[in-house]
PDB file of N, CA and C in Angstrom:
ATOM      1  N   UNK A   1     -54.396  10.479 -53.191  1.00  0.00           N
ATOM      2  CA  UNK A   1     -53.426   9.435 -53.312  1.00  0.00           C
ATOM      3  C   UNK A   1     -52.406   9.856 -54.358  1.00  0.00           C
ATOM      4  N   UNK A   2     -50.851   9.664 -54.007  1.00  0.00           N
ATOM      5  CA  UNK A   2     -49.832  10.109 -54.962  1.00  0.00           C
ATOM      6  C   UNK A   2     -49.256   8.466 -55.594  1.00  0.00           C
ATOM      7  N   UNK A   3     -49.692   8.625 -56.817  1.00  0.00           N
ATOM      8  CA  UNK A   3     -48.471   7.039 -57.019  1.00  0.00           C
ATOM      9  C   UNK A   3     -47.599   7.208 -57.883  1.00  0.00           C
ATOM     10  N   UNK A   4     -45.988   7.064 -58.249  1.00  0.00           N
ATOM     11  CA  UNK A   4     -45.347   7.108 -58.975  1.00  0.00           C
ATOM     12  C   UNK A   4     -45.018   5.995 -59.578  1.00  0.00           C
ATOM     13  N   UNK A   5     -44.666   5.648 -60.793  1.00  0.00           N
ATOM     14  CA  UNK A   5     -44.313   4.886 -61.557  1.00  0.00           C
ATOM     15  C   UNK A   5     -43.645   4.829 -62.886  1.00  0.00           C
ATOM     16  N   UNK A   6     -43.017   4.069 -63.484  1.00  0.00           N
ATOM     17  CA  UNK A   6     -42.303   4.414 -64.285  1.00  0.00           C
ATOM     18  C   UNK A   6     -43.261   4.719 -65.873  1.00  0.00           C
ATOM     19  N   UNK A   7     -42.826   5.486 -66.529  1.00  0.00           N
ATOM     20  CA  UNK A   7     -43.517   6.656 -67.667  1.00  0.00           C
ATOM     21  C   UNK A   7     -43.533   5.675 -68.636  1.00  0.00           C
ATOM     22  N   UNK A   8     -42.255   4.951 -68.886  1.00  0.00           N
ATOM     23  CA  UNK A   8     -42.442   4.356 -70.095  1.00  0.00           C
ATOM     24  C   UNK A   8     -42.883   3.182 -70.347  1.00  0.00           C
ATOM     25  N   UNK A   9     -43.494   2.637 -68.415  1.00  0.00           N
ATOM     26  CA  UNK A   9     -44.547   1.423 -68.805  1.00  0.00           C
ATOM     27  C   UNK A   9     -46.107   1.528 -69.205  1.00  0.00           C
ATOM     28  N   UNK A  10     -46.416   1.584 -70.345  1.00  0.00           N
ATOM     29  CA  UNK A  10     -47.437   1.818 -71.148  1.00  0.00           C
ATOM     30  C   UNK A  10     -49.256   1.041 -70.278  1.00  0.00           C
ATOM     31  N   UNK A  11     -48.583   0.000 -70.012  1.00  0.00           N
ATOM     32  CA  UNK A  11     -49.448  -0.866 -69.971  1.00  0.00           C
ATOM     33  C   UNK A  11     -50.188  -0.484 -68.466  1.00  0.00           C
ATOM     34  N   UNK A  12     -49.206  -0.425 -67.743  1.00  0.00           N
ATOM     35  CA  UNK A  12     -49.530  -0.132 -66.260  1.00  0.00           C
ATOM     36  C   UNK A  12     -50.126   2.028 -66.215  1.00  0.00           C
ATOM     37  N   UNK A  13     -49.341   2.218 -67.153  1.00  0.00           N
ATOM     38  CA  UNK A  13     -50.287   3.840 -66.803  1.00  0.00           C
ATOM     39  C   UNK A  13     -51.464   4.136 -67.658  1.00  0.00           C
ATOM     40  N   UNK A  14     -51.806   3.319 -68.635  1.00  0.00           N
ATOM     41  CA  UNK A  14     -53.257   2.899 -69.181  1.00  0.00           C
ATOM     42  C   UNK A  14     -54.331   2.636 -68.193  1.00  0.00           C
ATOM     43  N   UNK A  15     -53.805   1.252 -67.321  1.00  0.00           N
ATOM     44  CA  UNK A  15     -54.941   0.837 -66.721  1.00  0.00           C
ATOM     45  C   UNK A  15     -55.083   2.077 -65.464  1.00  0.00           C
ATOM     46  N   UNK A  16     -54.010   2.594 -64.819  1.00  0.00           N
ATOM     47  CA  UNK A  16     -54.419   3.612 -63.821  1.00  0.00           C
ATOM     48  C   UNK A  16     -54.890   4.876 -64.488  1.00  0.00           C
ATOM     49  N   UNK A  17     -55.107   5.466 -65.886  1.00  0.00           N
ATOM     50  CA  UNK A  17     -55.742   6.124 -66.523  1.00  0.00           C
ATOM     51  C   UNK A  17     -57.551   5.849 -66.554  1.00  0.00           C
ATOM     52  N   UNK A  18     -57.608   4.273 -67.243  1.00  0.00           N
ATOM     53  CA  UNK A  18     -58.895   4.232 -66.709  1.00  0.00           C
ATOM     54  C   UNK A  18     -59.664   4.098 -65.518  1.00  0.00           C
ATOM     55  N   UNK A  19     -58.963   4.105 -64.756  1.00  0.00           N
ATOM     56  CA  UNK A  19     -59.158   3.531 -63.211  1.00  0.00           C
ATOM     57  C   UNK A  19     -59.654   5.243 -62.501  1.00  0.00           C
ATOM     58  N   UNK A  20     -59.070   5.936 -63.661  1.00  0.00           N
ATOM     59  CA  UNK A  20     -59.276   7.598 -63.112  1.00  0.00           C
ATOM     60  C   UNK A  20     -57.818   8.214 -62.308  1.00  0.00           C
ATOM     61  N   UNK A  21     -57.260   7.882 -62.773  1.00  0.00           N
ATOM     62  CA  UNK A  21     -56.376   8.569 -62.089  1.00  0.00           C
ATOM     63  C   UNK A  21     -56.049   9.762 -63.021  1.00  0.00           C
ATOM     64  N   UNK A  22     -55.049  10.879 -62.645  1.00  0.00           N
ATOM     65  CA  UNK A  22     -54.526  11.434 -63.821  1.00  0.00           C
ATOM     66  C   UNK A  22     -53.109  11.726 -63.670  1.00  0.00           C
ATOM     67  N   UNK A  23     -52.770  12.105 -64.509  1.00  0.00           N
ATOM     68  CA  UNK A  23     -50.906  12.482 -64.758  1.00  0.00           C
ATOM     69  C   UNK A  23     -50.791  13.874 -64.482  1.00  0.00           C
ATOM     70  N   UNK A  24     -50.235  13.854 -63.115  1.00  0.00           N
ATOM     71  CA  UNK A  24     -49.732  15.204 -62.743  1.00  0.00           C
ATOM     72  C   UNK A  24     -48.288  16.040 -62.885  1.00  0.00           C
ATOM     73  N   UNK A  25     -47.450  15.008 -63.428  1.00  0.00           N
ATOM     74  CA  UNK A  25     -46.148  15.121 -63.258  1.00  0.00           C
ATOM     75  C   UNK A  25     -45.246  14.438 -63.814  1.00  0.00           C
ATOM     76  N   UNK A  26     -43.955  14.576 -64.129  1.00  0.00           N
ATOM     77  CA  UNK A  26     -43.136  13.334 -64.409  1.00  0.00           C
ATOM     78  C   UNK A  26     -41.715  13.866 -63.475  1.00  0.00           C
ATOM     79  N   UNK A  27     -41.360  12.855 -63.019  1.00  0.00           N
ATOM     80  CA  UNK A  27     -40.183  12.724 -62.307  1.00  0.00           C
ATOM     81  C   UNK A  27     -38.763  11.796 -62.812  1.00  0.00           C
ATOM     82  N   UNK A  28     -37.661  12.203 -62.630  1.00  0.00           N
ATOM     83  CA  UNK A  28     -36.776  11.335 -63.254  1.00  0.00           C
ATOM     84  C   UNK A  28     -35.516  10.694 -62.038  1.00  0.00           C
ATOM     85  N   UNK A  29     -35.568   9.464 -62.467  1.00  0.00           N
ATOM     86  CA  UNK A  29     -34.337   9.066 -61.653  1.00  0.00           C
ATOM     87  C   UNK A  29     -32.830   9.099 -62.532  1.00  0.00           C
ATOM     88  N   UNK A  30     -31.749   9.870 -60.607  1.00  0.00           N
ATOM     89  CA  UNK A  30     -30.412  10.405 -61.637  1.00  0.00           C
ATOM     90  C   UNK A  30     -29.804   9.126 -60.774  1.00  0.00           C
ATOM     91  N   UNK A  31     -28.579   8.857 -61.439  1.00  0.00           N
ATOM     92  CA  UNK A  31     -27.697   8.200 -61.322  1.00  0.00           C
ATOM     93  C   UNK A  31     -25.850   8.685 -60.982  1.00  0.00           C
ATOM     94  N   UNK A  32     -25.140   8.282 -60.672  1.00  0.00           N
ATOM     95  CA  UNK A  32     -24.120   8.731 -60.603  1.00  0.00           C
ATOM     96  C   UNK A  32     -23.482   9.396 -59.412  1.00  0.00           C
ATOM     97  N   UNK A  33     -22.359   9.975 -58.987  1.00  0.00           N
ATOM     98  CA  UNK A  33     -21.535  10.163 -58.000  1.00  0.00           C
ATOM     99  C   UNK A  33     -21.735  11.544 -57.710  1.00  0.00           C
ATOM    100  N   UNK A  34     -22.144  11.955 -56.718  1.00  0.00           N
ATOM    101  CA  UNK A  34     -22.083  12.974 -56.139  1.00  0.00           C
ATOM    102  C   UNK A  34     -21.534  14.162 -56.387  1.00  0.00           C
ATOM    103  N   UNK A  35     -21.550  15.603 -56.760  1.00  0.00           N
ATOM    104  CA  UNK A  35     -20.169  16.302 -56.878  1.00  0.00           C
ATOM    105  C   UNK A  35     -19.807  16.781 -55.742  1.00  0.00           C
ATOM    106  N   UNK A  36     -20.564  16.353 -54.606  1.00  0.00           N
ATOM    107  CA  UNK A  36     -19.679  16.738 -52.882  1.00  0.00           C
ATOM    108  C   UNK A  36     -19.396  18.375 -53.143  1.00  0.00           C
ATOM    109  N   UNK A  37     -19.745  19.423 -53.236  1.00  0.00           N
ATOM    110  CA  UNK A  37     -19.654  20.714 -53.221  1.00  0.00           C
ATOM    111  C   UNK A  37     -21.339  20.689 -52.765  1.00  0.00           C
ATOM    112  N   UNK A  38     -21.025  21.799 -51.607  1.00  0.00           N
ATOM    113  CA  UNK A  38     -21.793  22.763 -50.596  1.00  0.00           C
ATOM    114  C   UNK A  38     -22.014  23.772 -51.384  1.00  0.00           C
ATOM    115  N   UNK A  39     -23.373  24.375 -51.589  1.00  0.00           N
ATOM    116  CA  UNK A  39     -24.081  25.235 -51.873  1.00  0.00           C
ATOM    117  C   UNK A  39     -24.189  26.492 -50.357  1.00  0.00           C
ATOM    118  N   UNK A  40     -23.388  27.556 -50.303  1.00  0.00           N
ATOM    119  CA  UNK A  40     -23.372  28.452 -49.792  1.00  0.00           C
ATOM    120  C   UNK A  40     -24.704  29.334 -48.998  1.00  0.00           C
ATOM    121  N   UNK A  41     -24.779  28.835 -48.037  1.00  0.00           N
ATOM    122  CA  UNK A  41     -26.408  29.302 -47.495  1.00  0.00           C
ATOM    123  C   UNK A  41     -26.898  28.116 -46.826  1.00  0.00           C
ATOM    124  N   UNK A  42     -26.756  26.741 -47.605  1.00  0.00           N
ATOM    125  CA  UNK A  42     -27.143  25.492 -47.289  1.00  0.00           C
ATOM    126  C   UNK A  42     -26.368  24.780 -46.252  1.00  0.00           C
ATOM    127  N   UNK A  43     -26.855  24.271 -45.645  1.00  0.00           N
ATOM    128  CA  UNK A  43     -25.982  22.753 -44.826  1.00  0.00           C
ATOM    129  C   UNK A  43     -27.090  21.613 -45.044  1.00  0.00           C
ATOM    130  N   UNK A  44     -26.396  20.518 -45.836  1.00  0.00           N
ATOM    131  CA  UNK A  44     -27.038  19.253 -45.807  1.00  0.00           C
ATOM    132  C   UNK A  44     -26.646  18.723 -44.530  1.00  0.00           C
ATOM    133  N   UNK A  45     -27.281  18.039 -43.645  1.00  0.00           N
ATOM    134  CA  UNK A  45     -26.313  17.394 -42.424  1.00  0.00           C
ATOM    135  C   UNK A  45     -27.541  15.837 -42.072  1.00  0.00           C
ATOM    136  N   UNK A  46     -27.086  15.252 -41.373  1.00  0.00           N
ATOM    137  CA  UNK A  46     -27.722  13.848 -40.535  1.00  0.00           C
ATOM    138  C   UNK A  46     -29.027  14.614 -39.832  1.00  0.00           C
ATOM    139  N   UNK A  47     -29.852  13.798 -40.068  1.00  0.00           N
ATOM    140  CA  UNK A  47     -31.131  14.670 -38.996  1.00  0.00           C
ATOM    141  C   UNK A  47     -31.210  13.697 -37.864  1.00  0.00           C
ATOM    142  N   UNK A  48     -31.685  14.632 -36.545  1.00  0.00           N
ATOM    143  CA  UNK A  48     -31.251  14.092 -35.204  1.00  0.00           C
ATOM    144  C   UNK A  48     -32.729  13.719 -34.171  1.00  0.00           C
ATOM    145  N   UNK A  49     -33.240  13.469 -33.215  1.00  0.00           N
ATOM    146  CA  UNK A  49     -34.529  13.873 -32.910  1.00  0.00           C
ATOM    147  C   UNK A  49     -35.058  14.699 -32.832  1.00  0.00           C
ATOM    148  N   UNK A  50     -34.336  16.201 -32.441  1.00  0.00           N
ATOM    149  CA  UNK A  50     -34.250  17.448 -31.679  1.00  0.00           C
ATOM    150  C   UNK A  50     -34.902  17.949 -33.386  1.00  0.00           C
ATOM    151  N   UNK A  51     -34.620  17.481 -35.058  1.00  0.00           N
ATOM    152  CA  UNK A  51     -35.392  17.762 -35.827  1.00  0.00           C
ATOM    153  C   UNK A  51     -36.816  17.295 -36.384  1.00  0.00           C
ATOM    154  N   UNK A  52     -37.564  16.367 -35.412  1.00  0.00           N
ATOM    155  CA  UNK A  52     -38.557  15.988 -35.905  1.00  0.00           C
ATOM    156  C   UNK A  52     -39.409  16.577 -35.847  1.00  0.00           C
ATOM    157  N   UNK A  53     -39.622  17.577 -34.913  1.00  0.00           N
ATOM    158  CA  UNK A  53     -40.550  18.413 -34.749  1.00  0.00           C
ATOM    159  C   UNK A  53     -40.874  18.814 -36.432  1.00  0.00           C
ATOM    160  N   UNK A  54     -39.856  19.969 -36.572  1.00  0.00           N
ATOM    161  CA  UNK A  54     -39.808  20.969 -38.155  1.00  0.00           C
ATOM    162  C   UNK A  54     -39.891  19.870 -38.941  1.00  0.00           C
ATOM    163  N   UNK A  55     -39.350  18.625 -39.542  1.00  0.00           N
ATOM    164  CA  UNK A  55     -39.562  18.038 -40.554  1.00  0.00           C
ATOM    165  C   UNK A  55     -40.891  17.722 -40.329  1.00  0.00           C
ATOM    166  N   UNK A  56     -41.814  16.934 -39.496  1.00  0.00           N
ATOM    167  CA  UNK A  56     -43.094  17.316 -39.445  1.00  0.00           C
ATOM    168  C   UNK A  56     -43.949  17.946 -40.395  1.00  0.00           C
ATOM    169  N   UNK A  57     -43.896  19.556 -39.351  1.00  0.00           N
ATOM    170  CA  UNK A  57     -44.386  20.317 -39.560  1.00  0.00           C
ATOM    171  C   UNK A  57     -43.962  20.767 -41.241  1.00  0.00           C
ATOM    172  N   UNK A  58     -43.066  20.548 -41.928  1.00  0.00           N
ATOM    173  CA  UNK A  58     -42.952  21.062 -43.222  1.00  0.00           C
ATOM    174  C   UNK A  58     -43.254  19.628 -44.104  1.00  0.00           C
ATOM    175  N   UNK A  59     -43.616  18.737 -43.576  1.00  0.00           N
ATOM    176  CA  UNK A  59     -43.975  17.670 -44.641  1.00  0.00           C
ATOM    177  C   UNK A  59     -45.548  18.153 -44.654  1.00  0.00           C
ATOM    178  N   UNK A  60     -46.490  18.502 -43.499  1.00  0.00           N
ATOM    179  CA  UNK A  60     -47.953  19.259 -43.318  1.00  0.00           C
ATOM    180  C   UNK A  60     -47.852  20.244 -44.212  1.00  0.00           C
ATOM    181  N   UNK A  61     -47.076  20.806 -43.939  1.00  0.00           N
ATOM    182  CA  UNK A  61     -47.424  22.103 -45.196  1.00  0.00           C
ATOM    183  C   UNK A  61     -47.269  21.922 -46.436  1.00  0.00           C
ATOM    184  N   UNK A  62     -46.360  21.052 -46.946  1.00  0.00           N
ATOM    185  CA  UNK A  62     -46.139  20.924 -47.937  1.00  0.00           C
ATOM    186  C   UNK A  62     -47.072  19.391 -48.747  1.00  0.00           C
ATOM    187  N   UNK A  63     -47.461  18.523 -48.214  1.00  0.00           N
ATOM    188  CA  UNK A  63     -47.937  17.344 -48.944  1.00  0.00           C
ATOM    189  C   UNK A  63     -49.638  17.600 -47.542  1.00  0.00           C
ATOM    190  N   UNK A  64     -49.562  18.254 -46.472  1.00  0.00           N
ATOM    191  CA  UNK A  64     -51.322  18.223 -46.361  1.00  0.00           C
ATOM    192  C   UNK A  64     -51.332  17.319 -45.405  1.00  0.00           C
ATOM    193  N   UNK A  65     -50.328  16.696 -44.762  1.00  0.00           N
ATOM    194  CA  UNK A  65     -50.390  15.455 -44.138  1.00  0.00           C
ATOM    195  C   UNK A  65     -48.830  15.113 -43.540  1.00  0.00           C
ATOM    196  N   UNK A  66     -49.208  14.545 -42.528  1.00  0.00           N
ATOM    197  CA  UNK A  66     -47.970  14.105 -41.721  1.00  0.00           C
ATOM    198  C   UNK A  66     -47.132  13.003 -41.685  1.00  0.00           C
ATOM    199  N   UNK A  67     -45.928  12.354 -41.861  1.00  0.00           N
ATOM    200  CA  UNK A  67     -45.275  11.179 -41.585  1.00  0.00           C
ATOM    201  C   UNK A  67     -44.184  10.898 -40.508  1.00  0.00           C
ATOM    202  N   UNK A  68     -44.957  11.127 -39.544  1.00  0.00           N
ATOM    203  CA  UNK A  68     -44.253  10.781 -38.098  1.00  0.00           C
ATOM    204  C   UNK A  68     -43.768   9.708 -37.664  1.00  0.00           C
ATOM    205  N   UNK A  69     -43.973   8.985 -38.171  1.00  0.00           N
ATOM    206  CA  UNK A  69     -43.910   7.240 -38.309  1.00  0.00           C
ATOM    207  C   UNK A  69     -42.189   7.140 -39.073  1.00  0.00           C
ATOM    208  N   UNK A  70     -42.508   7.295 -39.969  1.00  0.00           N
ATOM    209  CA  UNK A  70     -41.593   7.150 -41.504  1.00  0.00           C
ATOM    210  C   UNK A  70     -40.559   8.104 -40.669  1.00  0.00           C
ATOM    211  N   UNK A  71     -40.484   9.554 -40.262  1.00  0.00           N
ATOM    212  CA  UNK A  71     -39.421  10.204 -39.935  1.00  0.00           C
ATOM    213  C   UNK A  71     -38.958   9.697 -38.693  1.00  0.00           C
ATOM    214  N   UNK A  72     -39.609   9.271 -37.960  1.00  0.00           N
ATOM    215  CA  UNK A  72     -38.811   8.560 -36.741  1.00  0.00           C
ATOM    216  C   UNK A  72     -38.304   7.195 -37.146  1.00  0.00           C
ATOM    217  N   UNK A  73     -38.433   6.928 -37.758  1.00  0.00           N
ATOM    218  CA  UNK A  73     -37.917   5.375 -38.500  1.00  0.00           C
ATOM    219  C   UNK A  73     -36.476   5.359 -38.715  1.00  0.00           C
ATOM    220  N   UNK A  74     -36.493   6.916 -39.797  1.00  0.00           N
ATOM    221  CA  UNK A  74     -35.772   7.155 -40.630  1.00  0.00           C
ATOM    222  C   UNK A  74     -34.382   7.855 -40.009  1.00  0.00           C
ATOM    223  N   UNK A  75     -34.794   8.814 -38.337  1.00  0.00           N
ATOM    224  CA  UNK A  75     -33.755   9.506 -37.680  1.00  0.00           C
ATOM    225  C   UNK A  75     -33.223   7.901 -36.942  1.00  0.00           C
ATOM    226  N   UNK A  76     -34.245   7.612 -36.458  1.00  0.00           N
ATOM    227  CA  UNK A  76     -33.466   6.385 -35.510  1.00  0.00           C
ATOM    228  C   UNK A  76     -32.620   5.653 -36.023  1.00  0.00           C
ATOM    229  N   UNK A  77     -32.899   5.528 -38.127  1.00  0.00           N
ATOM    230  CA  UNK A  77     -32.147   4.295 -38.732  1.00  0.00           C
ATOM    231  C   UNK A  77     -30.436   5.112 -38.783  1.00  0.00           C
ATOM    232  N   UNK A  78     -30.490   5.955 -38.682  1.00  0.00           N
ATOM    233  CA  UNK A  78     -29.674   6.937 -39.337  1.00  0.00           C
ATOM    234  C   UNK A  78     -29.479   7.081 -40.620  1.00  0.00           C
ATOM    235  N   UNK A  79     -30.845   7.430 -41.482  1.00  0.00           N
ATOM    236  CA  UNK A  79     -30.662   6.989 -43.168  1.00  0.00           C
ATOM    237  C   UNK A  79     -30.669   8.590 -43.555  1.00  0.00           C
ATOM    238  N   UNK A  80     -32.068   9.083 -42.406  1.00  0.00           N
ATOM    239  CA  UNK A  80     -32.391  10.742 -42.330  1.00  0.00           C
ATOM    240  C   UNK A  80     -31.919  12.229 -42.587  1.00  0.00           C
ATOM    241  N   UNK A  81     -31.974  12.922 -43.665  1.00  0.00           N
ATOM    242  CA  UNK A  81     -30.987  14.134 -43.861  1.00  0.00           C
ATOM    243  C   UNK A  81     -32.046  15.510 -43.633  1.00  0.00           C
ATOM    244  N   UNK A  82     -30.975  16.571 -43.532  1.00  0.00           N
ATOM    245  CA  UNK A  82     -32.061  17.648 -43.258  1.00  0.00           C
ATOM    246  C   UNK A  82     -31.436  18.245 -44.539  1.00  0.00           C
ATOM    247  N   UNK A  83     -32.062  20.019 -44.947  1.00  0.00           N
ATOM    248  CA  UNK A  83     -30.955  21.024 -45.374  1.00  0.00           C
ATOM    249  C   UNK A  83     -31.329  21.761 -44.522  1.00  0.00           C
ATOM    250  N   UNK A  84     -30.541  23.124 -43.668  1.00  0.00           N
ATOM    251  CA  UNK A  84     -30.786  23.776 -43.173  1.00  0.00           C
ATOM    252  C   UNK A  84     -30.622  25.348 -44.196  1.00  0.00           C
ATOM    253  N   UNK A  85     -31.450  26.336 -43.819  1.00  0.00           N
ATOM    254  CA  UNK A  85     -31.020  27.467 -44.460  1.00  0.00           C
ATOM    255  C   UNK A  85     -31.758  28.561 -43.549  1.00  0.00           C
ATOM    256  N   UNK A  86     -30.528  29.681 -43.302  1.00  0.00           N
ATOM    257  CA  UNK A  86     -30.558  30.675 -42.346  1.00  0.00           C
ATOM    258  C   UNK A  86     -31.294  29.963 -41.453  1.00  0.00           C
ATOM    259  N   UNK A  87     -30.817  29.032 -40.428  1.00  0.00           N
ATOM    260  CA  UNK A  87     -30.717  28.574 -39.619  1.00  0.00           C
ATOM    261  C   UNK A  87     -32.126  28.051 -39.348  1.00  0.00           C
ATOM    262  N   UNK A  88     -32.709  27.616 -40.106  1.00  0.00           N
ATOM    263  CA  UNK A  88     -33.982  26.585 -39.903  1.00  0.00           C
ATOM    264  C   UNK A  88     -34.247  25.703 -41.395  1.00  0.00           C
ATOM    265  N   UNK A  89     -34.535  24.588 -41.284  1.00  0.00           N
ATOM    266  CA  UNK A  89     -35.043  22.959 -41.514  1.00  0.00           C
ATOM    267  C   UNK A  89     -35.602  23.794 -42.777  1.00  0.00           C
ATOM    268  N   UNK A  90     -35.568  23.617 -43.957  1.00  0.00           N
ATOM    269  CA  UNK A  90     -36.078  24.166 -45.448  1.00  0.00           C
ATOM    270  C   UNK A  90     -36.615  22.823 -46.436  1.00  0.00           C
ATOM    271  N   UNK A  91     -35.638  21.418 -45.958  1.00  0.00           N
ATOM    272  CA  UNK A  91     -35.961  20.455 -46.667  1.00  0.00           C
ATOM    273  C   UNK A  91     -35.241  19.192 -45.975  1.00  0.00           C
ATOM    274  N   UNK A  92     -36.069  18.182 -46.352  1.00  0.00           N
ATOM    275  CA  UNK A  92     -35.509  16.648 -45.990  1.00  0.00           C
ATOM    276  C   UNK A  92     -35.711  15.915 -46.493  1.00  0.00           C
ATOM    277  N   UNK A  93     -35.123  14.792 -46.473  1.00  0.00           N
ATOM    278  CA  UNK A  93     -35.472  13.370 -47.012  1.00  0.00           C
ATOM    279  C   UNK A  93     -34.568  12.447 -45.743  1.00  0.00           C
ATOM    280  N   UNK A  94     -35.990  11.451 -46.269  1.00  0.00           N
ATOM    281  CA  UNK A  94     -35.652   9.822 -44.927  1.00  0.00           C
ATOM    282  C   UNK A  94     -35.261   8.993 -45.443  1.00  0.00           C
ATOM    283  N   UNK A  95     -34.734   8.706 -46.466  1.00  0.00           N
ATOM    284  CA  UNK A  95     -33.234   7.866 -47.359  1.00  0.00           C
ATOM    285  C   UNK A  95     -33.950   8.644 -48.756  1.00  0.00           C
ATOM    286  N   UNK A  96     -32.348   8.126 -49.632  1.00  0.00           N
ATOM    287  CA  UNK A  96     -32.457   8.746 -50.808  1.00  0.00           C
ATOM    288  C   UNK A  96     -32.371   7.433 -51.612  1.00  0.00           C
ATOM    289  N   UNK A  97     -34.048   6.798 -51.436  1.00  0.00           N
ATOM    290  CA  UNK A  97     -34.052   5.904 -53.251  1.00  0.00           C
ATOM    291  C   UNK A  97     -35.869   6.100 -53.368  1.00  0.00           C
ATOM    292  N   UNK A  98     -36.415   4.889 -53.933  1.00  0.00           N
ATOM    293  CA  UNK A  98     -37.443   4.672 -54.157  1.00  0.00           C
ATOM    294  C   UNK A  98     -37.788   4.982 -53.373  1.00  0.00           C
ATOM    295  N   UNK A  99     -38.298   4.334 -52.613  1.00  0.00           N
ATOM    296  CA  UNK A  99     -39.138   3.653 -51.266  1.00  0.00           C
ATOM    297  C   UNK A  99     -39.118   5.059 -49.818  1.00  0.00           C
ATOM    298  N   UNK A 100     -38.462   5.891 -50.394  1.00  0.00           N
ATOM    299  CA  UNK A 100     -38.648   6.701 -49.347  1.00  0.00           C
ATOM    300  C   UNK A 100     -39.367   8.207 -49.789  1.00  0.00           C
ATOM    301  N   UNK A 101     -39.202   9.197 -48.857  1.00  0.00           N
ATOM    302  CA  UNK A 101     -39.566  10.456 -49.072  1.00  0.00           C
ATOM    303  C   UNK A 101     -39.022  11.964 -48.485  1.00  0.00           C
TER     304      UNK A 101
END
């Protein structure tokens, strides 16, 4: 089980401390406007059906487990992004806030 939460609530990462959990990580949320410049090699673009296959298959390799559900949710909503590099699927996300992945 992965749970994220915020670091500097004391109270709430105590009790999931005793509960056994442990701290693997810290993550930060950014804020602010885009700088819209393309990284050379990369294409960020809309992900389509024709990519669910590869996002799949690289969420398995990478987290052990599949969200087929969540990515078809996410192409159909049109929230869904890919990156492509040398011409195959390297990374995605199915909206960009909390609540997604």
């Amino acid at each position: 089980m992965r749970l994220l939460q915020i670091a500097y609530h004391n109270r709430s990462l105590s009790l999931y401390a005793k509960l056994g959990m442990e701290v693997r990580g810290s993550f930060a949320a950014m804020h602010g406007t885009p700088m819209r410049e393309r990284m050379l090699g990369y294409d960020v673009r809309p992900a389509t059906i024709d990519d669910e296959c590869a996002m799949n298959s690289l969420c398995v390799r990478v987290h052990g487990h599949a969200r087929a559900g969540e990515v078809r949710e996410a192409i159909e909503g049109g929230t869904a992004r890919v990156v492509e590099r040398l011409g195959r699927i390297s990374g995605y996300a199915t909206k960009v806030n909390y609540f997604a992945h």
